[in-house]
C-alpha atoms as a PDB file:
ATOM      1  CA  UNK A   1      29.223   7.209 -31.997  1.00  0.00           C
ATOM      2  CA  UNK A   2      31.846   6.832 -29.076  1.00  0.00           C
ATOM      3  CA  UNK A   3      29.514   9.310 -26.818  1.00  0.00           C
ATOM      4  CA  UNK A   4      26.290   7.119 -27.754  1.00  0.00           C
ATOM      5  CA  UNK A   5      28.187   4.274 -26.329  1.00  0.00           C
ATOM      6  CA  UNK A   6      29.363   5.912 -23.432  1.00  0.00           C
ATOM      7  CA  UNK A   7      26.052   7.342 -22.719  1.00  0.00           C
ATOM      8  CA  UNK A   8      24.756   3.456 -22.969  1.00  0.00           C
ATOM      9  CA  UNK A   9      27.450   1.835 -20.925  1.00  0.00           C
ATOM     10  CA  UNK A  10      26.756   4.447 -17.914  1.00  0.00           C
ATOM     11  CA  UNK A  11      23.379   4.040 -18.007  1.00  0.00           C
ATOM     12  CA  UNK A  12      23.749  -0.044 -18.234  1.00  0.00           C
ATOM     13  CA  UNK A  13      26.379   0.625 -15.056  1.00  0.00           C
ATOM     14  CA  UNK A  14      23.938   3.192 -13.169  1.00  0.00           C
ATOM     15  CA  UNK A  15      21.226   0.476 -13.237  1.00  0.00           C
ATOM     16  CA  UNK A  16      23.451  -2.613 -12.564  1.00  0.00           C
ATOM     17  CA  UNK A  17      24.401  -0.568  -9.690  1.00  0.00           C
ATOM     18  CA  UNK A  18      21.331   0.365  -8.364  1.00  0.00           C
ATOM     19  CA  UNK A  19      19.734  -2.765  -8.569  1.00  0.00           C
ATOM     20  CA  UNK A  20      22.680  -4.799  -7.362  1.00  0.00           C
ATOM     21  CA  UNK A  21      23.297  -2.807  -3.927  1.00  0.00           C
ATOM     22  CA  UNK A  22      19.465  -2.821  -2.919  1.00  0.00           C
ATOM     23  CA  UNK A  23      18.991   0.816  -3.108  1.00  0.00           C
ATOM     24  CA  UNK A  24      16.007   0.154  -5.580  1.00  0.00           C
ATOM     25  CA  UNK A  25      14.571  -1.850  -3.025  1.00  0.00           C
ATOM     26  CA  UNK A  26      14.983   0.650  -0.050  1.00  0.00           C
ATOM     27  CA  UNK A  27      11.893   2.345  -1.572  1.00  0.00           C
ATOM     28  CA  UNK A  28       8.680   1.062   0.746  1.00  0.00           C
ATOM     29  CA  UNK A  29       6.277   2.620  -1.712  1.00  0.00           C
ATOM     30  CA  UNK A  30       5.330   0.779  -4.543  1.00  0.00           C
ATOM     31  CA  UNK A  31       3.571   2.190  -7.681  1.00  0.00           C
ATOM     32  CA  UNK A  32       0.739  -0.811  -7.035  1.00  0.00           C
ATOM     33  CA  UNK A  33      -0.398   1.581  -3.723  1.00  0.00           C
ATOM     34  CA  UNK A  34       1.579  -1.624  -1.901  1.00  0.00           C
ATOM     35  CA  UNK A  35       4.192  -0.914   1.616  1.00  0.00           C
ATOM     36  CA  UNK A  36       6.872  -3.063   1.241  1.00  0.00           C
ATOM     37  CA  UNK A  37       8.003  -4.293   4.589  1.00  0.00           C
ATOM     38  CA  UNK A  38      10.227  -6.758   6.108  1.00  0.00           C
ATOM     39  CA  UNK A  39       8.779  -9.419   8.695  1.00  0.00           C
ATOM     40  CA  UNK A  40      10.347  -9.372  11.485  1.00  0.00           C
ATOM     41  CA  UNK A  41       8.213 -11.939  13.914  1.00  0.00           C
ATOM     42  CA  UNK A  42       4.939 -13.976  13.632  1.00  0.00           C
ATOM     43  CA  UNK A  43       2.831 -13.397  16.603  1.00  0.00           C
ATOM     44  CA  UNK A  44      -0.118 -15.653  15.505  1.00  0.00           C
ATOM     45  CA  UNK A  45      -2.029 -16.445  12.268  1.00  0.00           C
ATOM     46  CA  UNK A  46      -3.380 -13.170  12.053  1.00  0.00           C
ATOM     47  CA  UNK A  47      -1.187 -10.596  13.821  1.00  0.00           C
ATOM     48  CA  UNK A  48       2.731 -10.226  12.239  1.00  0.00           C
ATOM     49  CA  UNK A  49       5.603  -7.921  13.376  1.00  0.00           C
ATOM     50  CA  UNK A  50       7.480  -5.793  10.379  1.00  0.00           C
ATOM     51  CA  UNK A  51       9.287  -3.142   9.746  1.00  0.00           C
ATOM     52  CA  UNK A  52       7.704  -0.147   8.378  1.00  0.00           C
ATOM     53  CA  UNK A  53       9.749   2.942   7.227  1.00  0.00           C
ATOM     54  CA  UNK A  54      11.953   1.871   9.471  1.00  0.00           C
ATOM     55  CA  UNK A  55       9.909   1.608  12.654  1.00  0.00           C
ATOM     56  CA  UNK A  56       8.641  -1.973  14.227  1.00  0.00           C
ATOM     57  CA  UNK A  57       4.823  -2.191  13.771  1.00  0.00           C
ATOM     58  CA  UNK A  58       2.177  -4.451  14.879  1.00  0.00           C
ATOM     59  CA  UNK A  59      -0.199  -5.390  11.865  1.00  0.00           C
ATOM     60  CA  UNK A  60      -3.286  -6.971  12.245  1.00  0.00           C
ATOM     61  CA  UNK A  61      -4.769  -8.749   8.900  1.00  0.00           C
ATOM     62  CA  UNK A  62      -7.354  -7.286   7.886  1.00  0.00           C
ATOM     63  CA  UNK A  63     -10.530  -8.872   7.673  1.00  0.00           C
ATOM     64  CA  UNK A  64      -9.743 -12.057   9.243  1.00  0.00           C
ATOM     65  CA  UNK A  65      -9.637 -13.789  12.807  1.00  0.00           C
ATOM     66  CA  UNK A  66      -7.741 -16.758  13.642  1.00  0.00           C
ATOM     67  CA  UNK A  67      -7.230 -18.826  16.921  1.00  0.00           C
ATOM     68  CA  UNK A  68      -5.829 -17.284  19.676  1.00  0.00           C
ATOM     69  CA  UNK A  69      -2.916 -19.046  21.914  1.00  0.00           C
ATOM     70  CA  UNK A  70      -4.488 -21.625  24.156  1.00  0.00           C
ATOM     71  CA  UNK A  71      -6.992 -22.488  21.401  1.00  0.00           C
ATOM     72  CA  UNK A  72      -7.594 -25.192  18.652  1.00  0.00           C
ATOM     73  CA  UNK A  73      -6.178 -24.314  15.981  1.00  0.00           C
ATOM     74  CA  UNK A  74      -3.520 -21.459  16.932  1.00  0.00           C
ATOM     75  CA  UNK A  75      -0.131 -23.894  16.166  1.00  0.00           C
ATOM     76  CA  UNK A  76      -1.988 -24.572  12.464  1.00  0.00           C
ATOM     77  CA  UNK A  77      -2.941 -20.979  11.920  1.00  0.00           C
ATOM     78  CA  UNK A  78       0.230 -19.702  13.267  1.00  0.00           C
ATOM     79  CA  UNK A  79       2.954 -22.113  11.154  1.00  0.00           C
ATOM     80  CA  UNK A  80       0.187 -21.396   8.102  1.00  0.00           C
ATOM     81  CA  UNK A  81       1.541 -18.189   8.456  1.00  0.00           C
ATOM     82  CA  UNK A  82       4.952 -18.172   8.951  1.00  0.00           C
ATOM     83  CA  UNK A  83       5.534 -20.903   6.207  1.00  0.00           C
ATOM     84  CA  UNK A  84       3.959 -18.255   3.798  1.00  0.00           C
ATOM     85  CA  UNK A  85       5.948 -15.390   4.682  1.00  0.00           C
ATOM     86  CA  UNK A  86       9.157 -17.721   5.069  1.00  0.00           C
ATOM     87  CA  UNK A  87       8.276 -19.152   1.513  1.00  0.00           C
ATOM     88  CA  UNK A  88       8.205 -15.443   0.168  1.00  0.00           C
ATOM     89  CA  UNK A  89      11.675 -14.848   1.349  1.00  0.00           C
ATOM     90  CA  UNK A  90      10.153 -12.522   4.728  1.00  0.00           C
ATOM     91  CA  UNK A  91       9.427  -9.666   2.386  1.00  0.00           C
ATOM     92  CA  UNK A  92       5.329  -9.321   2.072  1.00  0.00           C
ATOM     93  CA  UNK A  93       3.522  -6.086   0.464  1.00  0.00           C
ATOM     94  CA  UNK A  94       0.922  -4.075   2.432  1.00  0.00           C
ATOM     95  CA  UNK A  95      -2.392  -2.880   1.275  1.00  0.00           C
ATOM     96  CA  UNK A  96      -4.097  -0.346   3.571  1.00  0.00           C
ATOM     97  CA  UNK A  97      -8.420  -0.830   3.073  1.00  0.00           C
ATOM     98  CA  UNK A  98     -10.439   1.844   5.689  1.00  0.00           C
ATOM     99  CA  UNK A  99      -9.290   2.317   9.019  1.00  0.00           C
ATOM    100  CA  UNK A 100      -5.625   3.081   9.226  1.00  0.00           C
ATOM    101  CA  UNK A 101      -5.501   1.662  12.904  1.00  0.00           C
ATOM    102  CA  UNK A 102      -7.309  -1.175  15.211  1.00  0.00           C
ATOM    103  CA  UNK A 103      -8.086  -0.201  18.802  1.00  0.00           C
ATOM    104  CA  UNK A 104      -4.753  -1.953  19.954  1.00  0.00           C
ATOM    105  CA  UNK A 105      -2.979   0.928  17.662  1.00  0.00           C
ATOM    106  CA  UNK A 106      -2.102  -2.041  15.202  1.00  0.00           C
ATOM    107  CA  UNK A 107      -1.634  -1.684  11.626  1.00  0.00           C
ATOM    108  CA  UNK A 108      -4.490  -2.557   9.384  1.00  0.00           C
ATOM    109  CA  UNK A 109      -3.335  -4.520   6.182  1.00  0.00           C
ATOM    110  CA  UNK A 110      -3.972  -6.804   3.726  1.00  0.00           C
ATOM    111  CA  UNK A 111      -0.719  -8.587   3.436  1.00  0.00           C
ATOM    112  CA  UNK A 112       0.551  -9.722   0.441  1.00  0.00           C
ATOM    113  CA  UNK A 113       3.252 -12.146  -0.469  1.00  0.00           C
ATOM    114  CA  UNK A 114       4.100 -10.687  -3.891  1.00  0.00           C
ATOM    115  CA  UNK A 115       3.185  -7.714  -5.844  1.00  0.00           C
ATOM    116  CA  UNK A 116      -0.072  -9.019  -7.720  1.00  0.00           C
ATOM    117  CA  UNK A 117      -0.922  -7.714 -11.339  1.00  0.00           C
ATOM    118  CA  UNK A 118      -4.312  -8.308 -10.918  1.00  0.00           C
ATOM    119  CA  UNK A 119      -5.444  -8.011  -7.597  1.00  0.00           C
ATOM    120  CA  UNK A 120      -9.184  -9.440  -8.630  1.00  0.00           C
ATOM    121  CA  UNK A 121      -7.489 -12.641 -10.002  1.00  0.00           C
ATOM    122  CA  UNK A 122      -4.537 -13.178  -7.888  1.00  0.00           C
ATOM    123  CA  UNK A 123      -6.285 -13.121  -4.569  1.00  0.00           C
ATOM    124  CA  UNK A 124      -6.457 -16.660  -3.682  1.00  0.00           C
ATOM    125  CA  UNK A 125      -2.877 -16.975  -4.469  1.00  0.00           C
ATOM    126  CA  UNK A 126      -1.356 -13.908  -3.345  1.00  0.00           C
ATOM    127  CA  UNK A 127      -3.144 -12.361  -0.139  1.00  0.00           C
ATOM    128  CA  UNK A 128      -2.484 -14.123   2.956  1.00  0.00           C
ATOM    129  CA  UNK A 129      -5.742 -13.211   4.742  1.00  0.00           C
ATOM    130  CA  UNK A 130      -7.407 -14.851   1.480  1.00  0.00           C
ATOM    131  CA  UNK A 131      -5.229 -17.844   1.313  1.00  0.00           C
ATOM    132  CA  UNK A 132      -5.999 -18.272   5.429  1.00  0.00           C
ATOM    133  CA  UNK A 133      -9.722 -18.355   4.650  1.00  0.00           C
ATOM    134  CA  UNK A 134      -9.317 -21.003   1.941  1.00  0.00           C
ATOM    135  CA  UNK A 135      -7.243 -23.402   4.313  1.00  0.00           C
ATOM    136  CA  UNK A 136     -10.253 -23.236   6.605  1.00  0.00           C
ATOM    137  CA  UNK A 137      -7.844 -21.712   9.404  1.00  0.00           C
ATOM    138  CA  UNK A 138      -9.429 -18.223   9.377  1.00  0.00           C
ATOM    139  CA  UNK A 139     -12.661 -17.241   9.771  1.00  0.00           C
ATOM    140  CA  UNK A 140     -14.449 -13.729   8.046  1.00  0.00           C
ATOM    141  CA  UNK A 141     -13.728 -11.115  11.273  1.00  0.00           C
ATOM    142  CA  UNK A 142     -17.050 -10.875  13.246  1.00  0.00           C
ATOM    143  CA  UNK A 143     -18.535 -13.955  11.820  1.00  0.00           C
ATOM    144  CA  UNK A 144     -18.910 -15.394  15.662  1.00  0.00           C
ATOM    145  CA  UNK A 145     -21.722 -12.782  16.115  1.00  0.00           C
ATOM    146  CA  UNK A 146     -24.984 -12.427  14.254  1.00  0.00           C
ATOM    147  CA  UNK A 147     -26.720  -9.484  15.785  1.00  0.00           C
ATOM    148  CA  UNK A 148     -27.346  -6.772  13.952  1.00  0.00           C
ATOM    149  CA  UNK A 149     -24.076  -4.746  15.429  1.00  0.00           C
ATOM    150  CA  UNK A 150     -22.395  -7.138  13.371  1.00  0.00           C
ATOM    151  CA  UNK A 151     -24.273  -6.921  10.182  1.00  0.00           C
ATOM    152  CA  UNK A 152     -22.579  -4.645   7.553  1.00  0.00           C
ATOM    153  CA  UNK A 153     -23.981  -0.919   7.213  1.00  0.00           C
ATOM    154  CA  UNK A 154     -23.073  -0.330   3.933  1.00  0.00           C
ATOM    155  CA  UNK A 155     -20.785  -1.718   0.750  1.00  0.00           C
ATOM    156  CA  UNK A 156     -17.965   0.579   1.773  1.00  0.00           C
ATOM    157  CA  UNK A 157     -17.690  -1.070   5.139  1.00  0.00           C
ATOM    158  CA  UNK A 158     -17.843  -4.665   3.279  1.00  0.00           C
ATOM    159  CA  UNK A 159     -15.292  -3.673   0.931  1.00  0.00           C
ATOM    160  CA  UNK A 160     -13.029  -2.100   3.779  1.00  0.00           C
ATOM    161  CA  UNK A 161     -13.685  -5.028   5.642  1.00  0.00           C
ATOM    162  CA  UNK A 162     -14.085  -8.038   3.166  1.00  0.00           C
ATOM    163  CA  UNK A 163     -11.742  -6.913   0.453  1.00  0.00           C
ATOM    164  CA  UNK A 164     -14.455  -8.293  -2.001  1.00  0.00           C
ATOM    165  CA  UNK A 165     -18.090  -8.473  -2.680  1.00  0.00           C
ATOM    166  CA  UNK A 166     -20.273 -10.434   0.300  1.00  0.00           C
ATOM    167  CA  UNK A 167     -22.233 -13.997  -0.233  1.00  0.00           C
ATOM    168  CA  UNK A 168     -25.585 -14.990   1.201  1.00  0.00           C
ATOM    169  CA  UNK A 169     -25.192 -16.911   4.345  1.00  0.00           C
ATOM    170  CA  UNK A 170     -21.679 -15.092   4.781  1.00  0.00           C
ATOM    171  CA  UNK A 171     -21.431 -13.540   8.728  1.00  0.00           C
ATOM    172  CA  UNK A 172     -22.704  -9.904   8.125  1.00  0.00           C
ATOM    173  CA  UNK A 173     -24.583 -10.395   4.983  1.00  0.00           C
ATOM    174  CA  UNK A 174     -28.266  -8.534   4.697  1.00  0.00           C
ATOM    175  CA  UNK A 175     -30.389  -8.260   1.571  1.00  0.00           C
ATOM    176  CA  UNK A 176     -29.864  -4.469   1.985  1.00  0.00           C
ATOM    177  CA  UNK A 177     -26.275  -5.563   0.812  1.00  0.00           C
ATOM    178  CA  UNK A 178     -27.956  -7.177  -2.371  1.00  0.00           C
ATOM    179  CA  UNK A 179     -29.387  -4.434  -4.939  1.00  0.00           C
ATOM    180  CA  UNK A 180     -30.925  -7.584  -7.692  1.00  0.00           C
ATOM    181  CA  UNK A 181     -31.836 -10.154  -4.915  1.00  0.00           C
ATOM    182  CA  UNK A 182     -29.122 -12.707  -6.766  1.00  0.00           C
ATOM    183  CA  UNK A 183     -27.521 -13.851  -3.648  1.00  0.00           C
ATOM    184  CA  UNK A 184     -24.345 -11.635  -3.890  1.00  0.00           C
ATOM    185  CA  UNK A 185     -23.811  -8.313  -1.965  1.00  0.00           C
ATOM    186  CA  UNK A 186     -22.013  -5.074  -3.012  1.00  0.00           C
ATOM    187  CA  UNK A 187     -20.939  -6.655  -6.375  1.00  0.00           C
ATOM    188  CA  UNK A 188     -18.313  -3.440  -6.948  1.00  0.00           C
ATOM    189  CA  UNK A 189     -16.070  -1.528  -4.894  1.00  0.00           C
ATOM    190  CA  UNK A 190     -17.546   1.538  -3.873  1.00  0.00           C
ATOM    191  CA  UNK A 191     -15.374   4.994  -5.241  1.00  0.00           C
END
């Protein structure tokens, strides 16, 4: 009985202990597939400085564009941001979708401002680059252009891309994109 209780109280200490001195929370990997990282800087509304396993990164949202300096817009898009990541304490959670790298050498991430437990349903409350979209301060990345180079080749690209499944009249959208004709484009994530 006396080593059962001994066996408890260390175990109740170990714990305590590990969860009080922030050496759980060293960890960047999360089971989720999430980076935890601490911001460091917000450069605009779509373009963050954090620290990554220890190293100062650039990360570029993914997905997303929002004003640049000099244009309408930037001071909205840009506080958007950093009252977000302020409001979840300067920690966020990074989800890498395709390319690991932009042509700048940023980061590529969806950011997130807590770990979701569904990411389906939690989207529009969770994800930055989502919750930038629905304030009208970001547009869908490449949505100035309309040519073909900017159309989506396939659903992997619009899931890398996009995050989600791609609406009629969306920048990028073809019917090639939409398998029954109902208006909605690569309606599952590609394995």
């Amino acid at each position: 009985m006396q080593r059962r209780s001994l066996s408890v109280v260390i175990g109740l200490v170990g714990t305590l202990a590990l969860s009080g001195c922030g050496l759980a929370q060293s960890q960047p990997e999360i089971s989720s597939g999430l980076t935890r990282a601490e911001v460091v800087r917000v450069i605009d509304g779509d373009t963050i400085v954090a620290i990554v396993h220890g190293t100062d990164e650039r990360v570029r949202f993914i997905g997303i564009d929002t004003p640049e300096r000099g244009e309408a817009g930037f001071e909205e898009a840009t506080a958007f941001t950093q009252d977000a990541i302020d409001d979840a304490g300067g920690t966020v959670y990074f989800e890498q979708v395709g390319a690991d790298r932009d042509r700048y050498q940023r980061l590529r991430r969806n950011i997130w401002l807590a770990i979701p437990t569904d990411f389906e349903t939690q989207r529009h409350e969770l994800l930055l680059n989502q919750r930038l979209l629905d304030a009208g301060l970001a547009v869908v990345w490449g949505s100035g252009n309309t040519d073909a180079s900017e159309r989506f080749q396939n659903c992997t690209q619009v899931w890398e891309v996009l995050g989600r499944p791609i609406r009629e009249g969306e920048p990028g959208f073809h019917s090639g994109l939409d398998g029954d004709n109902d208006g909605i484009g690569c309606e599952t994530r590609p394995r």
